[in-house]
C-alpha atoms as a PDB file:
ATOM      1  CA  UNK A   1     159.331 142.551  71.960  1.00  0.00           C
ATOM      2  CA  UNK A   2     157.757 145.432  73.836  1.00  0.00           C
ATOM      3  CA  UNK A   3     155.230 146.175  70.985  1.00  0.00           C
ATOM      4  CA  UNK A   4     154.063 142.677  70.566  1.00  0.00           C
ATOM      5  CA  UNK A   5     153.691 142.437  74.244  1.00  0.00           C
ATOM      6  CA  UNK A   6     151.655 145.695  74.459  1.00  0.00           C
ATOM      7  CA  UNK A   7     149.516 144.041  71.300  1.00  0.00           C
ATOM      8  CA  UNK A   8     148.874 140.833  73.402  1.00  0.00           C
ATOM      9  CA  UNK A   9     147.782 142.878  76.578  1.00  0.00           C
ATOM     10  CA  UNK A  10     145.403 144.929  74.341  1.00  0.00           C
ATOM     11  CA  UNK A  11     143.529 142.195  72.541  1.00  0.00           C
ATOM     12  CA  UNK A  12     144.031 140.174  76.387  1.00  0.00           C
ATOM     13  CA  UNK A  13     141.739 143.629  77.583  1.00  0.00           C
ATOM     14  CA  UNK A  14     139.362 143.015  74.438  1.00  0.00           C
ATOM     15  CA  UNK A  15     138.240 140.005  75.162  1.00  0.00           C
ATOM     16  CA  UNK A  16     137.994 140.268  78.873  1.00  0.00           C
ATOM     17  CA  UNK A  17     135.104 143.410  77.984  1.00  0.00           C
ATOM     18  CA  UNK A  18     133.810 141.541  74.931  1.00  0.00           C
ATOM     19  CA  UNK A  19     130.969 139.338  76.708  1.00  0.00           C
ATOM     20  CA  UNK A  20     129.509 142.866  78.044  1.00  0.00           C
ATOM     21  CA  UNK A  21     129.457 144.075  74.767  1.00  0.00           C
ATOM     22  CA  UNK A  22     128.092 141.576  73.333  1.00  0.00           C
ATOM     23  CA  UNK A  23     125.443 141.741  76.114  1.00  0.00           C
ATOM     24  CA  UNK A  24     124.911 145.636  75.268  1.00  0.00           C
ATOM     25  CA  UNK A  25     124.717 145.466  71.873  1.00  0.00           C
ATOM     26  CA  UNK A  26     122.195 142.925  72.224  1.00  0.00           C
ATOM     27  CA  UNK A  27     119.982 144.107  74.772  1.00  0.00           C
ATOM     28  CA  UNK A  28     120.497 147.571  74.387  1.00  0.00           C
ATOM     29  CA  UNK A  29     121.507 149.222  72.051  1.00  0.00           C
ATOM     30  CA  UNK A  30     119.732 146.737  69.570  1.00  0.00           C
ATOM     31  CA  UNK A  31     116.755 147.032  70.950  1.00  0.00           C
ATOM     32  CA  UNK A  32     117.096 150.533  71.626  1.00  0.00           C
ATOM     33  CA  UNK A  33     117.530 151.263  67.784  1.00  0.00           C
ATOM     34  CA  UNK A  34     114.348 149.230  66.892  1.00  0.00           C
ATOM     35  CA  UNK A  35     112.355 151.015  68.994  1.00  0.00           C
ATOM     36  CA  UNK A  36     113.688 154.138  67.777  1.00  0.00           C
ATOM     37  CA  UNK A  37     112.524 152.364  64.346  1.00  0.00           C
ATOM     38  CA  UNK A  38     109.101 151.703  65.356  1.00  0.00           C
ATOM     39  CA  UNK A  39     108.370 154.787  66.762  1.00  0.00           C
ATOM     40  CA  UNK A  40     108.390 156.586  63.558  1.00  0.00           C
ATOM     41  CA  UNK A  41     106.178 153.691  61.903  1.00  0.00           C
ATOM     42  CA  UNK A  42     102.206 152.394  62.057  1.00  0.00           C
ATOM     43  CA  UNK A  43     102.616 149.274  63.007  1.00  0.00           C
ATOM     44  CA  UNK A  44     100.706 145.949  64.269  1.00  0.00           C
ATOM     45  CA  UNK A  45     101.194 142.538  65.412  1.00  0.00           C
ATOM     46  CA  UNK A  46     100.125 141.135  61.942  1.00  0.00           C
ATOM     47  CA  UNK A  47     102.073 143.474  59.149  1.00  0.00           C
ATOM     48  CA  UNK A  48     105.643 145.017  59.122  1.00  0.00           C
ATOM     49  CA  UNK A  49     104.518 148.470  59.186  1.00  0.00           C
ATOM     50  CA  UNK A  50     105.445 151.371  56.921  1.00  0.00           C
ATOM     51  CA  UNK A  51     106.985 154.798  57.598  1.00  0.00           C
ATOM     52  CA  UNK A  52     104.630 157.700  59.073  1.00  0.00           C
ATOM     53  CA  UNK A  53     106.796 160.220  60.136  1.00  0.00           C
ATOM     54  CA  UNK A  54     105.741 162.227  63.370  1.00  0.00           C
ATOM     55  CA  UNK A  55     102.455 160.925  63.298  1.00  0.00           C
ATOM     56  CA  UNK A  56     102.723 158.973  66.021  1.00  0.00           C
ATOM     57  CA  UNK A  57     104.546 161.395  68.233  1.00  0.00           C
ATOM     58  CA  UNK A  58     101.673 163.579  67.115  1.00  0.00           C
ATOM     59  CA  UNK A  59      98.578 160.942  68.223  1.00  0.00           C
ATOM     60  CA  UNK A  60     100.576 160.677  71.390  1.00  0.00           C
ATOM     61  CA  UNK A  61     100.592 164.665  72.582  1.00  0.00           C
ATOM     62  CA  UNK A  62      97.286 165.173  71.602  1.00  0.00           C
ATOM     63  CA  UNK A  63      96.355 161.870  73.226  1.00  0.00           C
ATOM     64  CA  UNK A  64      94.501 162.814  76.510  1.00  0.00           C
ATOM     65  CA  UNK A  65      95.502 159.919  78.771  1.00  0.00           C
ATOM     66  CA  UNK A  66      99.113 160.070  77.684  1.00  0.00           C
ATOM     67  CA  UNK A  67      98.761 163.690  79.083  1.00  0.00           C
ATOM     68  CA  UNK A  68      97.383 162.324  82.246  1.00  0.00           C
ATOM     69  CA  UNK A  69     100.221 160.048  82.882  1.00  0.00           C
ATOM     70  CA  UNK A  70     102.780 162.220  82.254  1.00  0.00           C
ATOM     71  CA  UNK A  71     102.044 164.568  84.675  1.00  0.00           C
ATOM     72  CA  UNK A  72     100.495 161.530  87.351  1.00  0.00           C
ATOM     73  CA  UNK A  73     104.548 159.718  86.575  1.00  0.00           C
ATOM     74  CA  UNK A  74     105.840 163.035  87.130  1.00  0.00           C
ATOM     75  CA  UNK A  75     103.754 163.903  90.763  1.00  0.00           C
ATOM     76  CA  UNK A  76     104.185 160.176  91.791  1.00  0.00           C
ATOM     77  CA  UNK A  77     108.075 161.002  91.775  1.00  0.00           C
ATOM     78  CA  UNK A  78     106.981 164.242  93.266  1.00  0.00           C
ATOM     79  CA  UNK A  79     105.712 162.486  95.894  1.00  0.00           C
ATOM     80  CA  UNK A  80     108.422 159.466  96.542  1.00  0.00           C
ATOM     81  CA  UNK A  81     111.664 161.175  95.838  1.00  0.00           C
ATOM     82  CA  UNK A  82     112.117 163.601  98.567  1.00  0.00           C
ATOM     83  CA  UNK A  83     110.673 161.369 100.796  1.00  0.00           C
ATOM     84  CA  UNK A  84     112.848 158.004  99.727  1.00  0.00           C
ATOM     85  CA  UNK A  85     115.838 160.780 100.364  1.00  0.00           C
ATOM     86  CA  UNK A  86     114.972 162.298 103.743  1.00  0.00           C
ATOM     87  CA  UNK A  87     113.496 159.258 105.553  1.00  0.00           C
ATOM     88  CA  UNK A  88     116.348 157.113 103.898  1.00  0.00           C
ATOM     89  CA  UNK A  89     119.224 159.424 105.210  1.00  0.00           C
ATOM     90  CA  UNK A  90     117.428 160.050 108.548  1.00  0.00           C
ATOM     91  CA  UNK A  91     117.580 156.180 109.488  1.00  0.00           C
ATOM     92  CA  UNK A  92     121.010 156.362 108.622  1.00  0.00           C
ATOM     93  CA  UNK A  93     122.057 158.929 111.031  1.00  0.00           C
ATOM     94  CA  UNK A  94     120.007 156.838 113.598  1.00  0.00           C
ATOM     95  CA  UNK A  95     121.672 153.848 113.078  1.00  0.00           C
ATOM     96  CA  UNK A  96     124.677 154.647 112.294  1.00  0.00           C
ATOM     97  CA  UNK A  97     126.327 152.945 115.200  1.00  0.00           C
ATOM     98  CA  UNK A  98     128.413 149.486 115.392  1.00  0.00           C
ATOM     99  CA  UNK A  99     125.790 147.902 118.043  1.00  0.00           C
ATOM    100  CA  UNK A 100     124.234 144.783 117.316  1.00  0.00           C
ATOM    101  CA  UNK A 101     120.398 146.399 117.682  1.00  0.00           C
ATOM    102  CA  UNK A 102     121.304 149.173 114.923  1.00  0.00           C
ATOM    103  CA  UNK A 103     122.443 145.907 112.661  1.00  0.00           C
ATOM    104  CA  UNK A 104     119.441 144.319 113.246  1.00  0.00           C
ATOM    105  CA  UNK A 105     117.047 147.615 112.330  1.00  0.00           C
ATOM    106  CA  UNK A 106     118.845 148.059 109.570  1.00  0.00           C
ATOM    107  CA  UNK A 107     118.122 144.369 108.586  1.00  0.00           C
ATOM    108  CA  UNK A 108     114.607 144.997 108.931  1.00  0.00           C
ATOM    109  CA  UNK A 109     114.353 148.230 107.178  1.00  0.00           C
ATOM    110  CA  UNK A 110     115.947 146.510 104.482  1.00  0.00           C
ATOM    111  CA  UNK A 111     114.388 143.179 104.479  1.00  0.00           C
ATOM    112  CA  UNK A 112     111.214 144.968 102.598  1.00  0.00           C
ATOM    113  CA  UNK A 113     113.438 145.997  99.634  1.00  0.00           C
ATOM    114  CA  UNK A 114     113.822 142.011  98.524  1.00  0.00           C
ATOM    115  CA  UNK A 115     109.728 141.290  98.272  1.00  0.00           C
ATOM    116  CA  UNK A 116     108.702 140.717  95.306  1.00  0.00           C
ATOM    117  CA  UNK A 117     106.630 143.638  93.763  1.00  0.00           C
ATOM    118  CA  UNK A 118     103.085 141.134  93.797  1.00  0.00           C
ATOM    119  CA  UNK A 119     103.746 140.359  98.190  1.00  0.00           C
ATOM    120  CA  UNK A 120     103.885 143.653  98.129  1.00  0.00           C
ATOM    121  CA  UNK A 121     101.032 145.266  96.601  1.00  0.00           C
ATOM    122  CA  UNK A 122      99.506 142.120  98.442  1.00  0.00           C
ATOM    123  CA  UNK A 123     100.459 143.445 101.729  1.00  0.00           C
ATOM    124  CA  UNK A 124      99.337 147.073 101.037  1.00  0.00           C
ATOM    125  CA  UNK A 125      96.257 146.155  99.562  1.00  0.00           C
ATOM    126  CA  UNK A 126      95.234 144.419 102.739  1.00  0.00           C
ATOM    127  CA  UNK A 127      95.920 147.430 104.461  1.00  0.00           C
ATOM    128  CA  UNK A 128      94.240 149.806 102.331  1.00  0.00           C
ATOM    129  CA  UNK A 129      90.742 147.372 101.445  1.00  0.00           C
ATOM    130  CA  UNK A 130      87.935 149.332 102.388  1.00  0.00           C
ATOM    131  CA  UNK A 131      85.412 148.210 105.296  1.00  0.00           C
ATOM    132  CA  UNK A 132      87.706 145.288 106.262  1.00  0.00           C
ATOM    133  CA  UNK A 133      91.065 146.885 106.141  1.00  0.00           C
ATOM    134  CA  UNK A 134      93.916 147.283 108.725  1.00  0.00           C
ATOM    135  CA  UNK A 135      93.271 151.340 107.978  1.00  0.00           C
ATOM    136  CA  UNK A 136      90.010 151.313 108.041  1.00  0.00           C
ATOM    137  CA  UNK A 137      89.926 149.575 111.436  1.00  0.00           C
ATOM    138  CA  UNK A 138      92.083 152.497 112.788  1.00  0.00           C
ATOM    139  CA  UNK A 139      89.360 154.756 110.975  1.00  0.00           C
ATOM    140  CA  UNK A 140      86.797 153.203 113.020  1.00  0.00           C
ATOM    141  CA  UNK A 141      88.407 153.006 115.990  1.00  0.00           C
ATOM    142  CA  UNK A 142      88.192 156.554 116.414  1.00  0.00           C
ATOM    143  CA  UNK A 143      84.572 156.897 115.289  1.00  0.00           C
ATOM    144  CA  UNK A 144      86.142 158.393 111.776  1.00  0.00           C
ATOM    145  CA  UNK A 145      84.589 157.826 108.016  1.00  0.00           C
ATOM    146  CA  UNK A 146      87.074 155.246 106.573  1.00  0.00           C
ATOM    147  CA  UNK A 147      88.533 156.445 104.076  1.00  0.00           C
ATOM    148  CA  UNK A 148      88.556 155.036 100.216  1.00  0.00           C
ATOM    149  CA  UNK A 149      92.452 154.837  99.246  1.00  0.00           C
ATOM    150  CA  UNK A 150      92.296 152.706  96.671  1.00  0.00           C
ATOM    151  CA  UNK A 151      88.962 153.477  94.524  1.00  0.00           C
ATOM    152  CA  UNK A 152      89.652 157.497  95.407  1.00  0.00           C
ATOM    153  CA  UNK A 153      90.969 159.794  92.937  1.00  0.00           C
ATOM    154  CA  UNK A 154      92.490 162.037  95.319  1.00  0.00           C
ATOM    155  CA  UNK A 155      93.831 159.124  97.258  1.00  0.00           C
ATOM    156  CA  UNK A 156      95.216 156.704  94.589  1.00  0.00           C
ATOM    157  CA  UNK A 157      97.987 157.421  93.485  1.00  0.00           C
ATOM    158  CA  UNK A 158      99.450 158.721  97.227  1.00  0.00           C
ATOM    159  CA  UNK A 159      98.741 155.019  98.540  1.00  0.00           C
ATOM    160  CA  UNK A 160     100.471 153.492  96.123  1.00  0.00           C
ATOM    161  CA  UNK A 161     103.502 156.438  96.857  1.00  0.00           C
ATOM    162  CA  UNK A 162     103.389 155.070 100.566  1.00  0.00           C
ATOM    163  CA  UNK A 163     103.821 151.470  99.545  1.00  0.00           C
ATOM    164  CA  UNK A 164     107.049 152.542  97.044  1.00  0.00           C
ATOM    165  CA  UNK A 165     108.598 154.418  99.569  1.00  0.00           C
ATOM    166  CA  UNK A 166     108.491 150.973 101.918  1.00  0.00           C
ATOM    167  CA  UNK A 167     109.313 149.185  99.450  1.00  0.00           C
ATOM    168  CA  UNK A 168     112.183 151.332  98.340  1.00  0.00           C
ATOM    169  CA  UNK A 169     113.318 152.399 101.164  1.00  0.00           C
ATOM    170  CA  UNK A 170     115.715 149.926 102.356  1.00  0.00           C
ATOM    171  CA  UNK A 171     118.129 151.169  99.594  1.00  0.00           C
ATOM    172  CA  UNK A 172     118.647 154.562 100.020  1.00  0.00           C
ATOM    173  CA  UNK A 173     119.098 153.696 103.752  1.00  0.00           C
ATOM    174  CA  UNK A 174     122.350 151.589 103.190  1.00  0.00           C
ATOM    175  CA  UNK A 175     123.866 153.725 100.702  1.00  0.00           C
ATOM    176  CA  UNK A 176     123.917 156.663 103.195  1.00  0.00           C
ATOM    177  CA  UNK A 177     125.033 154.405 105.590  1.00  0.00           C
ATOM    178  CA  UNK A 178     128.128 153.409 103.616  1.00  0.00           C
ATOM    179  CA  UNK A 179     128.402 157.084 102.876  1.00  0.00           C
ATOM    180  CA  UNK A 180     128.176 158.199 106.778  1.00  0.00           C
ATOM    181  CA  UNK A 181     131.229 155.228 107.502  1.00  0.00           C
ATOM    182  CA  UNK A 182     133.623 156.393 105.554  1.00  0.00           C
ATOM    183  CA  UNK A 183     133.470 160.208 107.116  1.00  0.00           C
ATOM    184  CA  UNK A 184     136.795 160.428 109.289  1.00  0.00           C
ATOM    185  CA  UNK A 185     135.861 160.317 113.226  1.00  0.00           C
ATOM    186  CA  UNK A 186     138.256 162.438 113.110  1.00  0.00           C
ATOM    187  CA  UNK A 187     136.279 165.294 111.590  1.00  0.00           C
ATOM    188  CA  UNK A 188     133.933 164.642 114.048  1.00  0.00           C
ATOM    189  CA  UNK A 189     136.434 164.488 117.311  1.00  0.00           C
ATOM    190  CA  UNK A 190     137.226 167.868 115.827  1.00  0.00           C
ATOM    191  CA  UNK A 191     133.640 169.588 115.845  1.00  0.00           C
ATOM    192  CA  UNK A 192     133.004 168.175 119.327  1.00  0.00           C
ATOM    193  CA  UNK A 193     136.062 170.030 120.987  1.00  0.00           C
ATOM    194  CA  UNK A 194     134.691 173.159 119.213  1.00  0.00           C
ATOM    195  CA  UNK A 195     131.936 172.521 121.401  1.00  0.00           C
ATOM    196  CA  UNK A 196     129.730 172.337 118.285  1.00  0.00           C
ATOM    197  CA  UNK A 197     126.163 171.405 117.982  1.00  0.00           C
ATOM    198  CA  UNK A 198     124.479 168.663 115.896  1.00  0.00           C
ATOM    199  CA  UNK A 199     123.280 170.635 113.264  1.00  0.00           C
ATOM    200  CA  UNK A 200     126.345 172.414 112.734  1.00  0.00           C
ATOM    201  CA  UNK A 201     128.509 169.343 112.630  1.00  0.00           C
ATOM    202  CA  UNK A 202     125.786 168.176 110.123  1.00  0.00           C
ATOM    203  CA  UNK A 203     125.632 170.971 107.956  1.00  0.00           C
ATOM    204  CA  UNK A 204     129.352 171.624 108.048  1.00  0.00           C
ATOM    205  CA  UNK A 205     130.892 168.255 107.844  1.00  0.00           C
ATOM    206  CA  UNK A 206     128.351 165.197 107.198  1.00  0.00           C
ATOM    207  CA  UNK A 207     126.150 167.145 104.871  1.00  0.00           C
ATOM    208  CA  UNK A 208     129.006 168.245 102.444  1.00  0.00           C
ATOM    209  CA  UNK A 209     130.609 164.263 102.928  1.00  0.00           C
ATOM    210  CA  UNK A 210     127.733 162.657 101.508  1.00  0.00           C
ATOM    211  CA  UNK A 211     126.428 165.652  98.919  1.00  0.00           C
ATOM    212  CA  UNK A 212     127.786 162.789  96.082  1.00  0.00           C
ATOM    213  CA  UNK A 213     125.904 159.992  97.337  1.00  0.00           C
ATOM    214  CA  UNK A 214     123.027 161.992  98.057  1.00  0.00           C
ATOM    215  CA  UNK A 215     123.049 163.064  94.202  1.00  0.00           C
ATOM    216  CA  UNK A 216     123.315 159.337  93.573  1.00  0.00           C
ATOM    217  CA  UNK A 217     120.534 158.200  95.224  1.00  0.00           C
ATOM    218  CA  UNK A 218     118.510 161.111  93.949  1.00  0.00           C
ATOM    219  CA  UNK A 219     119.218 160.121  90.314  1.00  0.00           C
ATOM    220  CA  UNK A 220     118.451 156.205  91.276  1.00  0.00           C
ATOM    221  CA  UNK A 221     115.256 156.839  92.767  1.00  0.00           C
ATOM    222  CA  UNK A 222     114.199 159.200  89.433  1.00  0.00           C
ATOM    223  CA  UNK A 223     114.793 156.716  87.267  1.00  0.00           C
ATOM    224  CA  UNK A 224     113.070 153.978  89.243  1.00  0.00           C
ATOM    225  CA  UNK A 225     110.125 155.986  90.070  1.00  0.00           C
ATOM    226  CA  UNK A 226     109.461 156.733  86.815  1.00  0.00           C
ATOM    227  CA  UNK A 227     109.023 153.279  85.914  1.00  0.00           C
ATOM    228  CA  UNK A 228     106.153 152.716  87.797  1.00  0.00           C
ATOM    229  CA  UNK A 229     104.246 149.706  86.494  1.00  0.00           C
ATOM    230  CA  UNK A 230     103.660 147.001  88.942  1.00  0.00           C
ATOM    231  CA  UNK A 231     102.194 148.554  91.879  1.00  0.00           C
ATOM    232  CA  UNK A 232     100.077 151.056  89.825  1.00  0.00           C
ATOM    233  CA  UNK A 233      98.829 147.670  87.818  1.00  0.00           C
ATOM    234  CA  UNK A 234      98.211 145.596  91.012  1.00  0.00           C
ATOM    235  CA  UNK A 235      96.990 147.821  93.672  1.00  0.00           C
ATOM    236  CA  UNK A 236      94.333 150.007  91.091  1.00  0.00           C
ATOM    237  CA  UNK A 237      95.159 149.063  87.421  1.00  0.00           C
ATOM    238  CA  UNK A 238      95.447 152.398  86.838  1.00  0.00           C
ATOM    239  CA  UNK A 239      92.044 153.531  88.100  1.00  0.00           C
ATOM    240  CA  UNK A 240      90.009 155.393  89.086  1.00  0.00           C
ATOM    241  CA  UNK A 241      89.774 157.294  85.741  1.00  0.00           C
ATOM    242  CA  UNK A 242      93.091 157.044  84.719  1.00  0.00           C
ATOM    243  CA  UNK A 243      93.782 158.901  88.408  1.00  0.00           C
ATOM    244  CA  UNK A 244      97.222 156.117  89.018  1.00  0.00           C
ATOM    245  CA  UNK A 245      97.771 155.497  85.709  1.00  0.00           C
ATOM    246  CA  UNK A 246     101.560 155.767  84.631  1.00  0.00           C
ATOM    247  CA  UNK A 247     103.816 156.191  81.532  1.00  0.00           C
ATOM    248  CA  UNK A 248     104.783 152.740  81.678  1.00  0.00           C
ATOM    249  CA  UNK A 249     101.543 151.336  81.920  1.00  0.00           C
ATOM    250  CA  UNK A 250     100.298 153.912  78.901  1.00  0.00           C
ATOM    251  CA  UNK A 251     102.961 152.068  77.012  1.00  0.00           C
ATOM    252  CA  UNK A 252     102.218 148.371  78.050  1.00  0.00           C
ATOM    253  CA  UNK A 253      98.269 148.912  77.129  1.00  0.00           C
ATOM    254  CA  UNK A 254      99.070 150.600  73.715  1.00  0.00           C
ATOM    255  CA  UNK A 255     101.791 147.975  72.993  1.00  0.00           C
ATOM    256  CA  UNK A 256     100.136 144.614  74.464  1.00  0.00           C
ATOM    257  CA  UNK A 257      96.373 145.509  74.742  1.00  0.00           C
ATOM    258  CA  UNK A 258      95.410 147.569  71.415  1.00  0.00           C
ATOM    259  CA  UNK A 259      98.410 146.409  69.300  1.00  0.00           C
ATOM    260  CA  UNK A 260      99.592 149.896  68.652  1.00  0.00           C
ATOM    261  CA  UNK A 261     103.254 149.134  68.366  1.00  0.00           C
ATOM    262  CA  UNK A 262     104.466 152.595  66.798  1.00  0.00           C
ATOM    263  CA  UNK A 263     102.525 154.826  69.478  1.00  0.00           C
ATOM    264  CA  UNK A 264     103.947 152.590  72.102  1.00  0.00           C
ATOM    265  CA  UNK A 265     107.258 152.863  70.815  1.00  0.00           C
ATOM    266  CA  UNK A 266     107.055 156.531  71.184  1.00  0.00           C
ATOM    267  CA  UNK A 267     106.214 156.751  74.227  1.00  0.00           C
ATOM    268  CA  UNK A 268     108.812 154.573  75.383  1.00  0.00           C
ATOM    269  CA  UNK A 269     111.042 157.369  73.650  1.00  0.00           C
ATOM    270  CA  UNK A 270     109.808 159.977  75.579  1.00  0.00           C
ATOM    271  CA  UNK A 271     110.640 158.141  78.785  1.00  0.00           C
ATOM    272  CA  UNK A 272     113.779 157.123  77.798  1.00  0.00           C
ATOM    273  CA  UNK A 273     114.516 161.205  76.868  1.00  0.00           C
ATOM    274  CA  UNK A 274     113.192 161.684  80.615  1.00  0.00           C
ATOM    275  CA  UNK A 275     115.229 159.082  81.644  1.00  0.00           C
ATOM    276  CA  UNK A 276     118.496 160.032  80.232  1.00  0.00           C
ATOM    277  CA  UNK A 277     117.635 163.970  81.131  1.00  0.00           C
ATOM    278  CA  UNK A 278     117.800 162.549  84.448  1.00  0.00           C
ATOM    279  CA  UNK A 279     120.935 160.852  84.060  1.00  0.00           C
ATOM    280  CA  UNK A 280     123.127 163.611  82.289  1.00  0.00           C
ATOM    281  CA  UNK A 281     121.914 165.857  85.330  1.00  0.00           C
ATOM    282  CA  UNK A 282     123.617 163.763  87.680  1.00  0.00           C
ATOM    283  CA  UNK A 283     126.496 162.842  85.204  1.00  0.00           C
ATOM    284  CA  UNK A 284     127.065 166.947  85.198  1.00  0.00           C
ATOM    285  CA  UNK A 285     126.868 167.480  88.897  1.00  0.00           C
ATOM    286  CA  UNK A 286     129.347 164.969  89.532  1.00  0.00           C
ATOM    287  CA  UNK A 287     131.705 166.225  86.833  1.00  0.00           C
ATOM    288  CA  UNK A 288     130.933 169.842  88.266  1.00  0.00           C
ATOM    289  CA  UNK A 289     131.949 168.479  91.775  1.00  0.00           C
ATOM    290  CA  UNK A 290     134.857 167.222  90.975  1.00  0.00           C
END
């Protein structure tokens, strides 16, 4: 009687994780494999392709623009981690209060997080435009050379960092802010009779609190920010000279544009090993922590 219960509860826990599996298999892991597949093939729109090996991997390293992106993916993130991190977990401190203005700051930090990624390249573009833009207004304002963001080399790929940390920011914000609520007052009531500072309490009690959700959000923002595609595509398609161009958008014009299906594939391999490096990292701190 026991046994066949225990036999109904396990096949009752089957099926209850089955539709996610199914959806995994599917969209992951399937497609996951096949690109895997492709990677190691020449392949086109029109044929099936046949088996080359490295070759592709090797067209791709010695391929100069792949170069480029790698390293402009790698000081884009460079440029929006730490700041999605600090800025995010320094609104949090400052509104981490139960008063109804600190709700409604935090509902417009927030609110920028929902746009669409087209409203807001939109927004930033009209911001950035030369001659006419709310930037170069402020330029000329103060009798100072506007200054090119957009068409720049130098400038590029740090404009479109300012608009993804906007963007982004909203997130970071509310998981610290979760984070700081569930710190005991107590802790706090504690420091405060000690006649402790701020930054001690900080360093000494919220600091260590949060150092898991801190790693979280690190690992989040990684993984997004290596993604970039839409803002790089919208605000500069990549330009000037390849100056904003990204992995992802190395990928979509080998894959979509030329037709080179097997190169694309394996450079969506090499992010994905970036990806998952990223990943394991946090997967091992955590474990570490604990």
């Amino acid at each position: 009687m026991i046994e066949a219960r225990s036999n109904k509860e396990r096949w009752s826990n089957m099926l209850f994780i089955a539709p996610y599996m199914c959806i995994f298999i599917g969209m992951i892991a399937v497609p996951l494999v096949w690109g895997i597949d492709l990677s190691f093939k020449k392949v086109d729109l029109f044929s099936p392709g046949h088996y080359v090996g490295w070759k592709n991997y090797e067209r791709l390293f010695s391929n100069d623009i792949f170069l480029q992106t790698v390293g402009n993916t790698f000081y884009f993130v460079l440029l929006t981690v730490p700041a999605l991190i600090i800025v995010g977990l320094l609104l949090a401190l400052a509104l981490n209060r139960q008063t109804r203005t600190a709700n409604i700051l935090r509902g417009i930090f927030f609110a920028s997080t929902i746009l669409s990624v087209t409203v807001v390249t939109l927004i930033w573009r009209i911001i950035f435009i030369p001659n006419d833009g709310f930037m170069s207004m402020v330029f000329k304002a103060f009798d100072m050379t506007p200054i090119p963001f957009l068409s720049s080399p130098d400038w590029a790929l740090g404009s479109i960092a300012i608009a993804t940390i906007w963007w982004c920011l909203g997130l970071p914000m509310i998981l610290f802010t979760a984070a700081l609520q569930q710190i005991p007052k107590e802790l706090y009531e504690a420091a405060e009779l000690d006649n402790a500072s701020k930054w001690a309490t900080f360093r000494s009690i919220t600091f260590p609190s949060i150092t898991r959700t801190i790693v979280l959000v690190l690992i989040i923002q990684i993984i997004m920010q290596f993604q970039l595609f839409g803002q790089a595509l919208l605000m500069t398609n990549g330009g000037p000279n390849n100056a904003s161009r990204s992995i992802v958008m190395f990928i979509y014009d080998a894959g979509f544009r030329r037709w080179d299906i097997g190169m694309a594939a394996a450079a969506s391999q090499v992010l994905f090993i970036i990806i998952l490096i990223a990943a394991l990292a946090q997967f091992a701190f955590s474990r570490k922590k604990g």
